[in-house]
PDB file of N, CA and C in Angstrom:
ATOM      1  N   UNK A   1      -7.766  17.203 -13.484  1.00  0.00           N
ATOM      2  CA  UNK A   1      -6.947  16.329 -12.676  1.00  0.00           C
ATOM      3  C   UNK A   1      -6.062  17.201 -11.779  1.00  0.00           C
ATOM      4  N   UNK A   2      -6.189  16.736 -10.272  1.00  0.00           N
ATOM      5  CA  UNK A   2      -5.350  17.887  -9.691  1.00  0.00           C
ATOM      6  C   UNK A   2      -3.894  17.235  -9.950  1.00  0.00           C
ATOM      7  N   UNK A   3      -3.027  18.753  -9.960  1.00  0.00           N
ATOM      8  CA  UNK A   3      -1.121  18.455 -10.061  1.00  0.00           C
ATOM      9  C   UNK A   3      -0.533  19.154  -8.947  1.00  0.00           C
ATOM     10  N   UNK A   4       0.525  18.668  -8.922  1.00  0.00           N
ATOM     11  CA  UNK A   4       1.384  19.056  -7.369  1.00  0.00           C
ATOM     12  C   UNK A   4       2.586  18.632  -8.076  1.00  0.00           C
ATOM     13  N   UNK A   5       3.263  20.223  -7.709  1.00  0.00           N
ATOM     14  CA  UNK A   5       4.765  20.319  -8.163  1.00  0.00           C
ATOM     15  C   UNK A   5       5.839  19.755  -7.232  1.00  0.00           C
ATOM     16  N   UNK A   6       7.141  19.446  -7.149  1.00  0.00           N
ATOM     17  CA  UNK A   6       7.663  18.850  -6.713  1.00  0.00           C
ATOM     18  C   UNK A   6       8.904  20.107  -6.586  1.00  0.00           C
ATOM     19  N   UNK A   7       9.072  20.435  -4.622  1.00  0.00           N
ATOM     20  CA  UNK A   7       9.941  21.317  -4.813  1.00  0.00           C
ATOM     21  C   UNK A   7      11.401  20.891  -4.801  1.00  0.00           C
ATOM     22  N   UNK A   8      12.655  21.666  -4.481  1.00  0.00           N
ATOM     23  CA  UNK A   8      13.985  21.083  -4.262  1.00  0.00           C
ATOM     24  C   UNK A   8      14.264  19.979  -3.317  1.00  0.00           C
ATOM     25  N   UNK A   9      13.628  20.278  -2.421  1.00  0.00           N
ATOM     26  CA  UNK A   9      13.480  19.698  -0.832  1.00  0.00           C
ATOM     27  C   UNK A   9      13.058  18.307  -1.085  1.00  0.00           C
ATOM     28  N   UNK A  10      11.963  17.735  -2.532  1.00  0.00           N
ATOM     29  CA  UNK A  10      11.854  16.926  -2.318  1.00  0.00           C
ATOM     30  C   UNK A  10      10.122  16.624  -1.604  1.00  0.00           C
ATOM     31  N   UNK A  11       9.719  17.683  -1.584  1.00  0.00           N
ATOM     32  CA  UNK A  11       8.407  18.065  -1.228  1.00  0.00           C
ATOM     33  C   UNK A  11       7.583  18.320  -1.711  1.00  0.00           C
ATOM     34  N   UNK A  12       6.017  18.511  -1.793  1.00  0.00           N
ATOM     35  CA  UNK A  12       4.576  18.271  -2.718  1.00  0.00           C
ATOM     36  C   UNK A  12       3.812  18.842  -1.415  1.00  0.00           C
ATOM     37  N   UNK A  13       2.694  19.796  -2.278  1.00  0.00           N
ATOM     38  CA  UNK A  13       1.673  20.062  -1.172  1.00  0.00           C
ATOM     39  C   UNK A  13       0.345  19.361  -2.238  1.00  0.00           C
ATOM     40  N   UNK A  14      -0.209  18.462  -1.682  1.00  0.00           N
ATOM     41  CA  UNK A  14      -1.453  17.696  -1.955  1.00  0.00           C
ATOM     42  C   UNK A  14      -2.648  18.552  -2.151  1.00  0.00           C
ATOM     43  N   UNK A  15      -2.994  18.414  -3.193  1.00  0.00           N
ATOM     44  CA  UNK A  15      -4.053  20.004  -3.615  1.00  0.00           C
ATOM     45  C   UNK A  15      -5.421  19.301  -3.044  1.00  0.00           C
ATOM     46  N   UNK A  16      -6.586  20.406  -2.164  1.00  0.00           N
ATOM     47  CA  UNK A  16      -7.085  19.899  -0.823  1.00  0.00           C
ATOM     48  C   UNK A  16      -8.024  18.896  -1.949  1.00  0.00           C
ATOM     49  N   UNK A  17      -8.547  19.304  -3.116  1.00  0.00           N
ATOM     50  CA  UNK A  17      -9.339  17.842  -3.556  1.00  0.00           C
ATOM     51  C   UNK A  17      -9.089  16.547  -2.877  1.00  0.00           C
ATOM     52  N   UNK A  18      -7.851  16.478  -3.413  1.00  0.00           N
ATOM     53  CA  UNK A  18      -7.017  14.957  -2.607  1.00  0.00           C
ATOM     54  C   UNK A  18      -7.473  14.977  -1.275  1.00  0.00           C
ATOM     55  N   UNK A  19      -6.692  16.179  -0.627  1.00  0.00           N
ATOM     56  CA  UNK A  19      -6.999  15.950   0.642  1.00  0.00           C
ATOM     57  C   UNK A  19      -8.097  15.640   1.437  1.00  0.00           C
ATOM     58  N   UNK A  20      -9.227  16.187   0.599  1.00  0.00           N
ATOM     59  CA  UNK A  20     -10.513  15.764   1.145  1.00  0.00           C
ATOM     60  C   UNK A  20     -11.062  14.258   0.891  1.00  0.00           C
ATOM     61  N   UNK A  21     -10.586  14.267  -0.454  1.00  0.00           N
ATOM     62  CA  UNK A  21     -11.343  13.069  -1.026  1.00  0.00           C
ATOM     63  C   UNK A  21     -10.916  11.579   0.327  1.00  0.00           C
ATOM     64  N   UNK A  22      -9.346  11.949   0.289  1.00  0.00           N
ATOM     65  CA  UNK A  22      -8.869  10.601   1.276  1.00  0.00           C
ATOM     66  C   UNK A  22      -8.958  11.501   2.550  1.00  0.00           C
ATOM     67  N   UNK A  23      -9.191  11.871   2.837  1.00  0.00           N
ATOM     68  CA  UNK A  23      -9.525  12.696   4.610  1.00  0.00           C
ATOM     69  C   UNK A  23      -8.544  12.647   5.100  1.00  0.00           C
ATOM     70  N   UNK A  24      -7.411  13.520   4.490  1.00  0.00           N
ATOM     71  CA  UNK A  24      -6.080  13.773   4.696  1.00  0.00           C
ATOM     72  C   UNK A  24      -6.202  14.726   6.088  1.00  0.00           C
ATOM     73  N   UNK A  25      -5.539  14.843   7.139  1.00  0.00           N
ATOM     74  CA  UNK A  25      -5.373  15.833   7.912  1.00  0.00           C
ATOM     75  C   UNK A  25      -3.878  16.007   8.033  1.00  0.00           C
ATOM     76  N   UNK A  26      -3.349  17.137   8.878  1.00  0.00           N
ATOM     77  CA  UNK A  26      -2.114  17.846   8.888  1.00  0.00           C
ATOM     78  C   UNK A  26      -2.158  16.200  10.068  1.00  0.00           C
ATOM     79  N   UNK A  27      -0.388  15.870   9.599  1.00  0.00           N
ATOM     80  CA  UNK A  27       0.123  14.646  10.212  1.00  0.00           C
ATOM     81  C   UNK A  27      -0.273  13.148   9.723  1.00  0.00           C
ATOM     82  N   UNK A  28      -1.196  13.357   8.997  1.00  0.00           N
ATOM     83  CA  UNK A  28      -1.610  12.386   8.189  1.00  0.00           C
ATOM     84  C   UNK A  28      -0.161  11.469   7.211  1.00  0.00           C
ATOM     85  N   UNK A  29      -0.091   9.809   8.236  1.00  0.00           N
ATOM     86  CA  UNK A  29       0.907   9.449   6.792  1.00  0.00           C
ATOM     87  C   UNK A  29       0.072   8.911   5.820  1.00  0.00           C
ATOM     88  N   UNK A  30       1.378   8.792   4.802  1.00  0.00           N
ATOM     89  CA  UNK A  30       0.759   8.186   3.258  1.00  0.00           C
ATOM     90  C   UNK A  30       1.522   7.413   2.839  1.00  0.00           C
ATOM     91  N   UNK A  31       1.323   6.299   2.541  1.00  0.00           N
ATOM     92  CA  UNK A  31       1.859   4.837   2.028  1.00  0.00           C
ATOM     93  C   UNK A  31       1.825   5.036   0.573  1.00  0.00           C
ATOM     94  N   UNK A  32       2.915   4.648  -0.137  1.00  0.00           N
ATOM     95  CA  UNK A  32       3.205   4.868  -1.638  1.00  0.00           C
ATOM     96  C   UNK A  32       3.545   3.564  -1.906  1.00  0.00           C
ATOM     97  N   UNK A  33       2.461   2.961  -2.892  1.00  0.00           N
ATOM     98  CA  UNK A  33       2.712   1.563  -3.271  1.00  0.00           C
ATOM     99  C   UNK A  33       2.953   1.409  -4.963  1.00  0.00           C
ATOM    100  N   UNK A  34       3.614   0.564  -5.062  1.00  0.00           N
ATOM    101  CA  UNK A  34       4.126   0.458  -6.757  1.00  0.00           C
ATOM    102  C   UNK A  34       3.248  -0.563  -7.118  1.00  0.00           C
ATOM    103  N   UNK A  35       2.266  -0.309  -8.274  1.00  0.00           N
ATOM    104  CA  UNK A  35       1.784  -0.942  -9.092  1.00  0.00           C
ATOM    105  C   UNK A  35       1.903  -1.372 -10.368  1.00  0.00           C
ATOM    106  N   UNK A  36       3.488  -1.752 -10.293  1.00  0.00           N
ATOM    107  CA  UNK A  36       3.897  -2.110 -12.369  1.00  0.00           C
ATOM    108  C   UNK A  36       4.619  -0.928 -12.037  1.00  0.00           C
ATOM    109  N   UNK A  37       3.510   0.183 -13.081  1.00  0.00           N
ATOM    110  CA  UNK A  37       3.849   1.224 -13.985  1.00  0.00           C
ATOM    111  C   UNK A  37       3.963   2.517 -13.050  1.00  0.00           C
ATOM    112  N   UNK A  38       3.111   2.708 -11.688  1.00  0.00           N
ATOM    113  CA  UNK A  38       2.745   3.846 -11.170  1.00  0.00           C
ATOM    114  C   UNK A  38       3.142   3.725  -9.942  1.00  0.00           C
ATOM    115  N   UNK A  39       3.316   4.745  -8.546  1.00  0.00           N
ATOM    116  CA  UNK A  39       2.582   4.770  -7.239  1.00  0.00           C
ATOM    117  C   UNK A  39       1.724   4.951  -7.586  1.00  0.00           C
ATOM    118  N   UNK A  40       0.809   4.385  -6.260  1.00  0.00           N
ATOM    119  CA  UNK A  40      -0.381   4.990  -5.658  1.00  0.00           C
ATOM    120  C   UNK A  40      -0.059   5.480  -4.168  1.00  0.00           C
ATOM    121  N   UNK A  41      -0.685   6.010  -4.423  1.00  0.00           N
ATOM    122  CA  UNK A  41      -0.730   6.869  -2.463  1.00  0.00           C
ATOM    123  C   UNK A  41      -2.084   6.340  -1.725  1.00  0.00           C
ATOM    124  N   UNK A  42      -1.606   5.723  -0.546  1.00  0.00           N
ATOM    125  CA  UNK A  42      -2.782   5.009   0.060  1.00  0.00           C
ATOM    126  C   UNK A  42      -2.298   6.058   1.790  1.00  0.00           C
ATOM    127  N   UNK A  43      -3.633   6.469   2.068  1.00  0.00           N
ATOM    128  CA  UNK A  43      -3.284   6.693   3.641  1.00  0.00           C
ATOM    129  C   UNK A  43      -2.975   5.470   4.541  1.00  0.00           C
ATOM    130  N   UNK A  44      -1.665   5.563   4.918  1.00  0.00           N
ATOM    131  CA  UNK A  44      -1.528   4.661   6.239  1.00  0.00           C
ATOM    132  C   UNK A  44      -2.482   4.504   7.203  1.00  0.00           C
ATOM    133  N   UNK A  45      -3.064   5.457   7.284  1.00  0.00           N
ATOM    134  CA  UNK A  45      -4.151   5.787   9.027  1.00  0.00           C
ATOM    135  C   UNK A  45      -5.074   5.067   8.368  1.00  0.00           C
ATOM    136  N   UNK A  46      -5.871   4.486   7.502  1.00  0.00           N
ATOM    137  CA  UNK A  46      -6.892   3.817   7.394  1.00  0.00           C
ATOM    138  C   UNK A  46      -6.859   2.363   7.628  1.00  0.00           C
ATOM    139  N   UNK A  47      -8.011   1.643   7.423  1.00  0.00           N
ATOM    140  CA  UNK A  47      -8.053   0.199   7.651  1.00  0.00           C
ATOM    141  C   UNK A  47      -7.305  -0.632   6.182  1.00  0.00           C
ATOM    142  N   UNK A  48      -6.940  -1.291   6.802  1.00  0.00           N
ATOM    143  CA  UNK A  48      -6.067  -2.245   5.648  1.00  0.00           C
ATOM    144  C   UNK A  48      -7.484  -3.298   5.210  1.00  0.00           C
ATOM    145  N   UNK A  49      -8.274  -3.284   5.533  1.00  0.00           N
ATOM    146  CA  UNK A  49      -9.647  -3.233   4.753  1.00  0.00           C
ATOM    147  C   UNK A  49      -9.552  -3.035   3.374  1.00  0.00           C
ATOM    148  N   UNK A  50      -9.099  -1.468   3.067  1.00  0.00           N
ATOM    149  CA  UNK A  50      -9.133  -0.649   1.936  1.00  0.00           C
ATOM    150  C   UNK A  50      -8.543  -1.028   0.828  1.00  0.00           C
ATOM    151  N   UNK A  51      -7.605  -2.105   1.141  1.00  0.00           N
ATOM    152  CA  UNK A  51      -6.720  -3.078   0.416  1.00  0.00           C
ATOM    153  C   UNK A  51      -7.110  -4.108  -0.466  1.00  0.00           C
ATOM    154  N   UNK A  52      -8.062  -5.086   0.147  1.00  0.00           N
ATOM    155  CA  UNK A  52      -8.699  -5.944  -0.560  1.00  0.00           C
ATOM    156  C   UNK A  52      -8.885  -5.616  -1.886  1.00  0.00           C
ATOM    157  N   UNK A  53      -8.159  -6.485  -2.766  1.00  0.00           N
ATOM    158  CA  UNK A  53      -8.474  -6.854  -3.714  1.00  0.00           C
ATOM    159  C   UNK A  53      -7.241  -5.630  -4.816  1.00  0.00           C
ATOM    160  N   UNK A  54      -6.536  -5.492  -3.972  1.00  0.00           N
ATOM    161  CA  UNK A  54      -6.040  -4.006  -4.488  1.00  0.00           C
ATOM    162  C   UNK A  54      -4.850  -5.251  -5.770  1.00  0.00           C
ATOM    163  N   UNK A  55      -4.170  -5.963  -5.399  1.00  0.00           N
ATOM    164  CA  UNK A  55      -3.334  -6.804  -6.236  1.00  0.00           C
ATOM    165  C   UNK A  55      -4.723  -7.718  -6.968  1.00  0.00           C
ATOM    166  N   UNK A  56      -5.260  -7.734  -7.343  1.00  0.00           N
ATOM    167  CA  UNK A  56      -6.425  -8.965  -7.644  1.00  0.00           C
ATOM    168  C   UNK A  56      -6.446  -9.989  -7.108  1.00  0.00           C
ATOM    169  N   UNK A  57      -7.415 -10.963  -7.302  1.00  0.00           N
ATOM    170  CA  UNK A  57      -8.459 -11.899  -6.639  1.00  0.00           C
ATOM    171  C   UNK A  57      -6.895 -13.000  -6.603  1.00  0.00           C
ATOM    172  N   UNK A  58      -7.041 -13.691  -5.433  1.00  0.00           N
ATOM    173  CA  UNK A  58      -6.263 -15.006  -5.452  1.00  0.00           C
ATOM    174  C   UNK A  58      -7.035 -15.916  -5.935  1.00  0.00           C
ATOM    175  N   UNK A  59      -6.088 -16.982  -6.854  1.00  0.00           N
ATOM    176  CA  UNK A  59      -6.907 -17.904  -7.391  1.00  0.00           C
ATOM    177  C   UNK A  59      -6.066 -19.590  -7.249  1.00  0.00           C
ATOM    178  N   UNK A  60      -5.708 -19.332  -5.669  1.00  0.00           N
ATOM    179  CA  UNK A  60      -4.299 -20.556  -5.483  1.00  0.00           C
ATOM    180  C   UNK A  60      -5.582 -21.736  -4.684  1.00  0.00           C
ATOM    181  N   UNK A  61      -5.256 -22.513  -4.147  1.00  0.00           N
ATOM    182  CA  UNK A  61      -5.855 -23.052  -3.079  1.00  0.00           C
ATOM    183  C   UNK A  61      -5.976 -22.451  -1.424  1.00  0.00           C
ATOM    184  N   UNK A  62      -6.641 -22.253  -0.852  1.00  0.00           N
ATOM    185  CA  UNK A  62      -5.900 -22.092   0.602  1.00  0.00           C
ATOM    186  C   UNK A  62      -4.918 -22.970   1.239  1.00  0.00           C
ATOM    187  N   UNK A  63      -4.203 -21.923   2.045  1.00  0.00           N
ATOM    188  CA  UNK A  63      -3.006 -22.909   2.716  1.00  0.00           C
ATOM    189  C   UNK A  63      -3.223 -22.665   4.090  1.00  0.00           C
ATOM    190  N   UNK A  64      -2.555 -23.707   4.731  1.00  0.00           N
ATOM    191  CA  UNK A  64      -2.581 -23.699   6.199  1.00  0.00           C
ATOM    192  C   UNK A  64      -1.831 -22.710   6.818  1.00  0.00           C
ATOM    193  N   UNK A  65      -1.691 -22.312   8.182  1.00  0.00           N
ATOM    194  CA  UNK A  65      -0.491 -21.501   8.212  1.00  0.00           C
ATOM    195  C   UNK A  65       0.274 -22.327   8.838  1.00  0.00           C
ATOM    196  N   UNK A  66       0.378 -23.973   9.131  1.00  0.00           N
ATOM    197  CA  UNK A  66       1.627 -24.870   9.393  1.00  0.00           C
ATOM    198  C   UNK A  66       1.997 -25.202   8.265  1.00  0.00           C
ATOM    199  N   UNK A  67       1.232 -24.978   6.659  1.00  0.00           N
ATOM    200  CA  UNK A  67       1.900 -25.098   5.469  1.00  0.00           C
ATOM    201  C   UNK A  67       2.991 -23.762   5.326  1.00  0.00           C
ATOM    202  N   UNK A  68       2.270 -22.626   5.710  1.00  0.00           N
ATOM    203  CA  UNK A  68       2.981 -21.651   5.543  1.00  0.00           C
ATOM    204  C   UNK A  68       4.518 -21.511   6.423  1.00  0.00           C
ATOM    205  N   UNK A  69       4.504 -21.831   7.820  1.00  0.00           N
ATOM    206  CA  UNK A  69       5.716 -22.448   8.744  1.00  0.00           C
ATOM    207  C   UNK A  69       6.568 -23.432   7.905  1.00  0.00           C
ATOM    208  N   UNK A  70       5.680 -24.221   7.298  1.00  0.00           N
ATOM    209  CA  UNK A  70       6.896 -25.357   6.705  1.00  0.00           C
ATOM    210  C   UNK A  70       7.403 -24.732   5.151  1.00  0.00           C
ATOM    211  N   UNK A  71       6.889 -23.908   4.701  1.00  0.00           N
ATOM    212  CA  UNK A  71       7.601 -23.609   3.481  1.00  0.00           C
ATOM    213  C   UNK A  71       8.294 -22.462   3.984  1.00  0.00           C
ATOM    214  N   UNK A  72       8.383 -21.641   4.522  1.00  0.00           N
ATOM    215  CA  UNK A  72       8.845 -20.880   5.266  1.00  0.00           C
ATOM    216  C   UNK A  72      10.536 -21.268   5.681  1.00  0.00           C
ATOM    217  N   UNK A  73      10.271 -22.313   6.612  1.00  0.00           N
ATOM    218  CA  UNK A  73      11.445 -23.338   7.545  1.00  0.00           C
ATOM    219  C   UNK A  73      12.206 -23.843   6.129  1.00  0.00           C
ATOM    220  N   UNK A  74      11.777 -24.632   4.914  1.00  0.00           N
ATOM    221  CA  UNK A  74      11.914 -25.085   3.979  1.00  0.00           C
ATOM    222  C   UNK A  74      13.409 -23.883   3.223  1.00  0.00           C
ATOM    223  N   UNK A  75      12.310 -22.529   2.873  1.00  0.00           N
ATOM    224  CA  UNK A  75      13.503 -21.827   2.205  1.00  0.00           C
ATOM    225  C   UNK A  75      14.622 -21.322   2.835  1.00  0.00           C
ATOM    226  N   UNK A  76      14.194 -21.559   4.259  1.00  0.00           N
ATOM    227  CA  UNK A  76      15.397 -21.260   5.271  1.00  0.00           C
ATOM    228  C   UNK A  76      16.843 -21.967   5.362  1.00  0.00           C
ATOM    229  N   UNK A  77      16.247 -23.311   5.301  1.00  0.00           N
ATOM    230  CA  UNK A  77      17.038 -24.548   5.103  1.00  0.00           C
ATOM    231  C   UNK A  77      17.119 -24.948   6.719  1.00  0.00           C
ATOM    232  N   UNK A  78      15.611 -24.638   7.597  1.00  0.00           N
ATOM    233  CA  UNK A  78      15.741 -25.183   8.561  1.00  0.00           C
ATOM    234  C   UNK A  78      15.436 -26.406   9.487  1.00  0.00           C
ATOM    235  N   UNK A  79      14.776 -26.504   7.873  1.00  0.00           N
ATOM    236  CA  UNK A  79      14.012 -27.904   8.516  1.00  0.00           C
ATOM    237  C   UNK A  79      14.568 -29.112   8.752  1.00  0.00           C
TER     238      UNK A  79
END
C-alpha cells in the first residue's frame, strides 16, 4: 500500500503509483471527500461521471425540478 508522510507545512508528496493510477499531473487538483469514516481523494479535473454511484443507488421516487423549486421556496419560508 503506498504511504505519504505528512510534512510541517501541511504537505504530502503522492507516491507516483497514485499518481499514475489517477493520471495525476504537476497542477493537477484533488477533491477530498468524506465518506463516514475516511477521505477519499478524487481528481477534480475529471468527469463527474466518475461519481455515479459513489454515495449508493437512490431509491426515492423521481422529483420534478418545480418539486425541487417548491421545496426549496418552502424551507426558505418563501412561498
Amino acid at each position: 500500500m503506498p504511504t505519504a508522510t505528512l510534512t510541517s507545512k501541511g504537505q504530502i508528496t503522492i507516491p507516483i503509483e497514485v499518481r499514475e493510477e489517477l493520471k495525476l499531473v504537476a497542477g493537477s487538483r484533488i477533491d477530498f471527500v468524506w465518506r463516514g469514516d475516511a477521505y477519499v481523494m478524487i481528481p477534480s479535473s475529471h468527469s463527474i461521471s466518475r461519481l455515479a454511484g459513489f454515495f449508493g443507488p437512490y431509491e426515492g421516487d423521481p422529483v420534478s425540478v418545480e418539486d425541487m423549486n417548491e421545496a426549496i421556496a418552502d424551507a426558505m419560508g418563501t412561498l
